[in-house]
PDB file of N, CA and C in Angstrom:
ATOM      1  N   UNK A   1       1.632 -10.134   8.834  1.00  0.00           N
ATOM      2  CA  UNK A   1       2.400  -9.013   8.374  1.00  0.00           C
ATOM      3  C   UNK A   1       2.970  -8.285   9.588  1.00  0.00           C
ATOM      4  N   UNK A   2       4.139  -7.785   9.303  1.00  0.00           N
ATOM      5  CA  UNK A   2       4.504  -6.981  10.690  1.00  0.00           C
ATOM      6  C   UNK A   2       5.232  -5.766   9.628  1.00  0.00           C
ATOM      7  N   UNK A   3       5.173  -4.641  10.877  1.00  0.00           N
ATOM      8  CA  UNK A   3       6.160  -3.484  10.368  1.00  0.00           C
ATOM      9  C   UNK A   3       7.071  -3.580   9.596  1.00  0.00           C
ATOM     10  N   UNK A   4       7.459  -2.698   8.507  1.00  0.00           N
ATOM     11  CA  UNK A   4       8.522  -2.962   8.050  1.00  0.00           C
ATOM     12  C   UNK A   4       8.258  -3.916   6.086  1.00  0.00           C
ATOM     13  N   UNK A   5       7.528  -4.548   6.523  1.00  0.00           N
ATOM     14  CA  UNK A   5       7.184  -5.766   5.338  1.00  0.00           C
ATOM     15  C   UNK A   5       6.617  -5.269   4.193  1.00  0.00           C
ATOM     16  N   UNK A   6       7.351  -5.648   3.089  1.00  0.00           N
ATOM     17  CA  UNK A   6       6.967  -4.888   1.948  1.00  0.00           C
ATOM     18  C   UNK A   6       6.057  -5.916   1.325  1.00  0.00           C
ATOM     19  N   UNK A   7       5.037  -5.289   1.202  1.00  0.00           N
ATOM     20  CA  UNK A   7       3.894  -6.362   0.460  1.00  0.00           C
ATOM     21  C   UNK A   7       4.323  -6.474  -1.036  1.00  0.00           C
ATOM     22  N   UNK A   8       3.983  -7.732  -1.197  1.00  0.00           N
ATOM     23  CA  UNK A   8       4.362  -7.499  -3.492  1.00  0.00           C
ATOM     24  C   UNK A   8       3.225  -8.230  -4.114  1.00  0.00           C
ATOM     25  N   UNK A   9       2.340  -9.381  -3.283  1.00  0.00           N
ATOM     26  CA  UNK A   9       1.492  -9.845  -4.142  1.00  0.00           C
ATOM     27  C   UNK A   9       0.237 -10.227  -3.209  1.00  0.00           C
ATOM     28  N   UNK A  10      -1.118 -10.300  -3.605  1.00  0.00           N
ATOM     29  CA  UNK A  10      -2.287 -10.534  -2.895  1.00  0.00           C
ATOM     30  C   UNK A  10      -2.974 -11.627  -3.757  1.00  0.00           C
ATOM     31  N   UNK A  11      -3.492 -12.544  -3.089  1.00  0.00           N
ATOM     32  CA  UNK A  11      -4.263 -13.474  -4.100  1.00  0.00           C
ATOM     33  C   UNK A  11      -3.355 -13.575  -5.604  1.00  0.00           C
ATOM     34  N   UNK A  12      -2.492 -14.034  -5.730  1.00  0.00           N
ATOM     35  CA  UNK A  12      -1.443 -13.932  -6.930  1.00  0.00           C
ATOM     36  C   UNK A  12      -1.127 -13.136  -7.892  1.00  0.00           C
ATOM     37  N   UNK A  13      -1.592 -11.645  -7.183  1.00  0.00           N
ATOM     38  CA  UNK A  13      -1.588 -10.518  -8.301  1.00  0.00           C
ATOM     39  C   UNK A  13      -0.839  -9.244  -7.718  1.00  0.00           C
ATOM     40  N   UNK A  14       0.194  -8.796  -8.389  1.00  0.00           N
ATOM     41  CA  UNK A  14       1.097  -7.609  -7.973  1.00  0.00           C
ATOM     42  C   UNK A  14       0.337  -6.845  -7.598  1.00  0.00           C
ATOM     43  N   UNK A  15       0.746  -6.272  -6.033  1.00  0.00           N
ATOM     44  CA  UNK A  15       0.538  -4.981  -5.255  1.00  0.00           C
ATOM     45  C   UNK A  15       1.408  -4.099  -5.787  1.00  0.00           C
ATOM     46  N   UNK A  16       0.497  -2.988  -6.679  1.00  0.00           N
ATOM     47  CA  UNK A  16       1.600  -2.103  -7.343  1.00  0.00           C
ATOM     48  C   UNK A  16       1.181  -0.586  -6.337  1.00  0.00           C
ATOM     49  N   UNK A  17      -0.208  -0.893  -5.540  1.00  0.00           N
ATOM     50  CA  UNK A  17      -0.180   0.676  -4.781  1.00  0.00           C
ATOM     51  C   UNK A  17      -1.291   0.068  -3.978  1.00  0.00           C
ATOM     52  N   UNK A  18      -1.295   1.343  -3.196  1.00  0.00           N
ATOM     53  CA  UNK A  18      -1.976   0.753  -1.620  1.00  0.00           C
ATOM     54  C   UNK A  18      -3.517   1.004  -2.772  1.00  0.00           C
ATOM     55  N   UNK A  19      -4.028   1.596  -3.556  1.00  0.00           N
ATOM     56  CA  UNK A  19      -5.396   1.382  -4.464  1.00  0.00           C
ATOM     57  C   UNK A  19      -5.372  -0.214  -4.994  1.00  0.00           C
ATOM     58  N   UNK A  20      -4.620  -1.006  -5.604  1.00  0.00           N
ATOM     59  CA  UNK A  20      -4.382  -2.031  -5.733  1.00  0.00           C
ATOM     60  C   UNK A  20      -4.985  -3.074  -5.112  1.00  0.00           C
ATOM     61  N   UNK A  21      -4.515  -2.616  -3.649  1.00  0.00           N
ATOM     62  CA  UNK A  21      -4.675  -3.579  -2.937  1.00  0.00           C
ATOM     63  C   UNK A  21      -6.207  -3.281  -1.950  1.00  0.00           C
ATOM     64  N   UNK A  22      -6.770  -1.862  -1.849  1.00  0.00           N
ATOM     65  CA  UNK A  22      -7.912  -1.579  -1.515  1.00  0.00           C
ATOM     66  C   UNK A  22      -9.135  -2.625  -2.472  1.00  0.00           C
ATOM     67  N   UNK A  23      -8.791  -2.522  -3.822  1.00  0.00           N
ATOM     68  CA  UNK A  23      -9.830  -2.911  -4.800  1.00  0.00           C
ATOM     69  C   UNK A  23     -10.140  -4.025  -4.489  1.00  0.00           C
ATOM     70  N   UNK A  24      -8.983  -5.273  -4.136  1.00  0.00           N
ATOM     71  CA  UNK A  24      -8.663  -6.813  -3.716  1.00  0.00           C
ATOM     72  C   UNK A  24      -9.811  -6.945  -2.693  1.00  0.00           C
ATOM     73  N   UNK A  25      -9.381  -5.797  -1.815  1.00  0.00           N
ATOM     74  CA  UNK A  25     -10.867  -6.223  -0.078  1.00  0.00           C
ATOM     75  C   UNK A  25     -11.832  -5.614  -0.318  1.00  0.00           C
ATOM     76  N   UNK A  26     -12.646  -5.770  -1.364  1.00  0.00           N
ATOM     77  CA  UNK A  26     -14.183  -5.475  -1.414  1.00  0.00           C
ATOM     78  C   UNK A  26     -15.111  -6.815  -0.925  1.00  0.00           C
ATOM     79  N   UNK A  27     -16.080  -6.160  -0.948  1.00  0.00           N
ATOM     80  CA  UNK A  27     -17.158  -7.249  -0.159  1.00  0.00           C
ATOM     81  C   UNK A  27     -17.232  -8.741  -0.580  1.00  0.00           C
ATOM     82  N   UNK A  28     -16.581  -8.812  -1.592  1.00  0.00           N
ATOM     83  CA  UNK A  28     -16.590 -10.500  -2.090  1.00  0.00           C
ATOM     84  C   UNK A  28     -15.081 -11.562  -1.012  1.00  0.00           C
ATOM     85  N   UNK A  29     -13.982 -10.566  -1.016  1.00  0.00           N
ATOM     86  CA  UNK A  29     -13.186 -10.750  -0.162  1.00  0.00           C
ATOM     87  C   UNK A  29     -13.233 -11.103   1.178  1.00  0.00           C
ATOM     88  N   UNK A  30     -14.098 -10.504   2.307  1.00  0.00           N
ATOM     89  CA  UNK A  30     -14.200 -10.512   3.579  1.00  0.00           C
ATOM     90  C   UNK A  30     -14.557 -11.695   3.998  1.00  0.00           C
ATOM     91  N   UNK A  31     -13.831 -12.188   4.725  1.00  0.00           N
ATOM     92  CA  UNK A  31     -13.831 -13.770   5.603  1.00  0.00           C
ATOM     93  C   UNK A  31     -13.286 -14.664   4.454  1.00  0.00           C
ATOM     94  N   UNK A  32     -12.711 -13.953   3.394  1.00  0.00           N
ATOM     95  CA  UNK A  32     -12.337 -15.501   2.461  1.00  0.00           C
ATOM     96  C   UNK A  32     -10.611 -15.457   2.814  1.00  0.00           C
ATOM     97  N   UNK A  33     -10.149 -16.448   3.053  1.00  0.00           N
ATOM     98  CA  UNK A  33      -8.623 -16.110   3.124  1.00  0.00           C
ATOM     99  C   UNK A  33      -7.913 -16.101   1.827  1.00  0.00           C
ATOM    100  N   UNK A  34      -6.660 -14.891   2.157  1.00  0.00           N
ATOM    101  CA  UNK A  34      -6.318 -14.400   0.788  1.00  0.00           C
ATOM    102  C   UNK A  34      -4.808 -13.995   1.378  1.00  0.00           C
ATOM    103  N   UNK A  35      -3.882 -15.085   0.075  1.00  0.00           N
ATOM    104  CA  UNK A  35      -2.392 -15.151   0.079  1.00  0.00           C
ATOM    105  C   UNK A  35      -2.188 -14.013   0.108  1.00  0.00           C
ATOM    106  N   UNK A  36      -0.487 -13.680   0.845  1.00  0.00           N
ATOM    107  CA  UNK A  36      -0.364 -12.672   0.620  1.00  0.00           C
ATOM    108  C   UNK A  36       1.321 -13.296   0.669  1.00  0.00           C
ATOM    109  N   UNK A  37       2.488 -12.785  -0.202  1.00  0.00           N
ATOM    110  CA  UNK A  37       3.697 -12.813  -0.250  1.00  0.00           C
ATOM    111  C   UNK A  37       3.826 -11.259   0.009  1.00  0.00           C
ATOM    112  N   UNK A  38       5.298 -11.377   0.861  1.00  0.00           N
ATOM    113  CA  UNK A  38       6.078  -9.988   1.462  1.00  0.00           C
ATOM    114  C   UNK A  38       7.687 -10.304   1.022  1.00  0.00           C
ATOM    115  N   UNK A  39       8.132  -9.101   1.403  1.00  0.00           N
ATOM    116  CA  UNK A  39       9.804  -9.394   1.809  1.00  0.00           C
ATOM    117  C   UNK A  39       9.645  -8.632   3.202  1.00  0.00           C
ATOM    118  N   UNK A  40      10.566  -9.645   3.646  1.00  0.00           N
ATOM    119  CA  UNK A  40      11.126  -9.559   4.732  1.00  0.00           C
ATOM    120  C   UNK A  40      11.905  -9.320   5.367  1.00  0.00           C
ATOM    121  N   UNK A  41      12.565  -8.537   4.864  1.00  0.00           N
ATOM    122  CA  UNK A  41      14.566  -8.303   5.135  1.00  0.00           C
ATOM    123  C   UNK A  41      14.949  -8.758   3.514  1.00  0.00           C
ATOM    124  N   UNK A  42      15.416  -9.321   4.238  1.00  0.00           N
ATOM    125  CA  UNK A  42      15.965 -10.135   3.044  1.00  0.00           C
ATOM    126  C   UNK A  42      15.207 -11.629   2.380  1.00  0.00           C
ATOM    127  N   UNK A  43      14.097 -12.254   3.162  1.00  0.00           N
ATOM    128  CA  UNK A  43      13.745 -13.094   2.616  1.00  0.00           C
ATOM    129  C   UNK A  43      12.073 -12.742   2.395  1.00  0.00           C
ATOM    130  N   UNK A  44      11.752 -14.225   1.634  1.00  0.00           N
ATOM    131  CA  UNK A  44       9.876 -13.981   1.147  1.00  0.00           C
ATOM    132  C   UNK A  44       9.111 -14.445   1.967  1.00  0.00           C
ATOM    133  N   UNK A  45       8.298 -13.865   2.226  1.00  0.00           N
ATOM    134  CA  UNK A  45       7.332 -14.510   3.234  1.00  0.00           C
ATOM    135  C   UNK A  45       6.029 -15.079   2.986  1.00  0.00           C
ATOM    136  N   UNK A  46       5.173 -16.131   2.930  1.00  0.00           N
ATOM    137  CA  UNK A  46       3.668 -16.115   2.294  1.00  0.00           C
ATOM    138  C   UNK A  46       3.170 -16.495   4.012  1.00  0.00           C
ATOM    139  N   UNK A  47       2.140 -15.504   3.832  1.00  0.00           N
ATOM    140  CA  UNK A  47       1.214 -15.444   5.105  1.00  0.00           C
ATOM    141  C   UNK A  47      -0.042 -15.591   3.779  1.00  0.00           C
ATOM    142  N   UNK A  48      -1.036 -16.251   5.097  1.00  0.00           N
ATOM    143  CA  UNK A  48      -2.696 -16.669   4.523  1.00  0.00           C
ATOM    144  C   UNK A  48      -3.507 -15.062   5.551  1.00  0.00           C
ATOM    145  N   UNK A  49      -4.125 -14.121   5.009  1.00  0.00           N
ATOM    146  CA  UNK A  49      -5.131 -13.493   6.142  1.00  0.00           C
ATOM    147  C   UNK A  49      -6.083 -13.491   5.713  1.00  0.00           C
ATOM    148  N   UNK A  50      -7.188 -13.588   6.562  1.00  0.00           N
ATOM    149  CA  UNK A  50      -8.938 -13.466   6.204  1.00  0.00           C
ATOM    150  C   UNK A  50      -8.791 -11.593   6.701  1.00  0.00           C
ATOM    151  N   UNK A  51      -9.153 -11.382   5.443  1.00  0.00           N
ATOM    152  CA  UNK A  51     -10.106  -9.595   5.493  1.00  0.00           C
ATOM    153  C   UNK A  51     -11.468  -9.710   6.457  1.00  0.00           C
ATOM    154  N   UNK A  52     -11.063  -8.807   7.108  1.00  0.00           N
ATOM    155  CA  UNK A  52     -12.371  -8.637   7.952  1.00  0.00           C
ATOM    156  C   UNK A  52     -12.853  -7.617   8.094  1.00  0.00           C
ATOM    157  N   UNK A  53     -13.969  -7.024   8.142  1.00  0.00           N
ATOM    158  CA  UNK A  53     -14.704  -5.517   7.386  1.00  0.00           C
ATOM    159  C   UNK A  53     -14.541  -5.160   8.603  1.00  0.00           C
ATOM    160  N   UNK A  54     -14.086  -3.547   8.031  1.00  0.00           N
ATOM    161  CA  UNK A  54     -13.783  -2.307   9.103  1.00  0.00           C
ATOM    162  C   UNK A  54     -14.993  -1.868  10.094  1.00  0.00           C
ATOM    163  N   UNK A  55     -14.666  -1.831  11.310  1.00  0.00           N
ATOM    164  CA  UNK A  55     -15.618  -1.510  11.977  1.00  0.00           C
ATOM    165  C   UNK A  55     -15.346   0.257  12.649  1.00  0.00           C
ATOM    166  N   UNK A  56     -16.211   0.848  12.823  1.00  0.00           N
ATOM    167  CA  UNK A  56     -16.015   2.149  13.077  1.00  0.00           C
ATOM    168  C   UNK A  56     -16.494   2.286  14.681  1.00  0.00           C
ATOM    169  N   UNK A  57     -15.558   3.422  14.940  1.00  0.00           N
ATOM    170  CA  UNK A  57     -17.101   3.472  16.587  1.00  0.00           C
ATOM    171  C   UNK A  57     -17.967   4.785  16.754  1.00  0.00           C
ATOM    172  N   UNK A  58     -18.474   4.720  15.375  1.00  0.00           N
ATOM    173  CA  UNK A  58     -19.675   5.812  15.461  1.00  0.00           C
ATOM    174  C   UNK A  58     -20.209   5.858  16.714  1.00  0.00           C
TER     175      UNK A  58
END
């Protein structure tokens, strides 16, 4: 994904809001790779990313 890129689908299911797509990366998600289609300008893009759990620096 880069700047700019409008996300529309995760694992084959419409990104209708950034909650949407929070629900998708819960703990069953992390390290599994998970489609993701964008636009790109003008064209579609499918990128593969593995979720990887947030790390903090408490």
């Amino acid at each position: 994904m880069r700047a700019g890129d409008l996300l529309l689908t995760a694992g084959d299911a419409p990104v209708t809001s950034a909650q949407a797509l929070q629900r998708l990366m819960l703990e069953d998600a992390i390290g599994r790779p998970l489609a993701l289609t964008a636009l790109r300008g003008d064209a579609l893009v499918d990128v593969v990313a593995v979720p990887a759990e947030l790390v903090t620096d408490d």
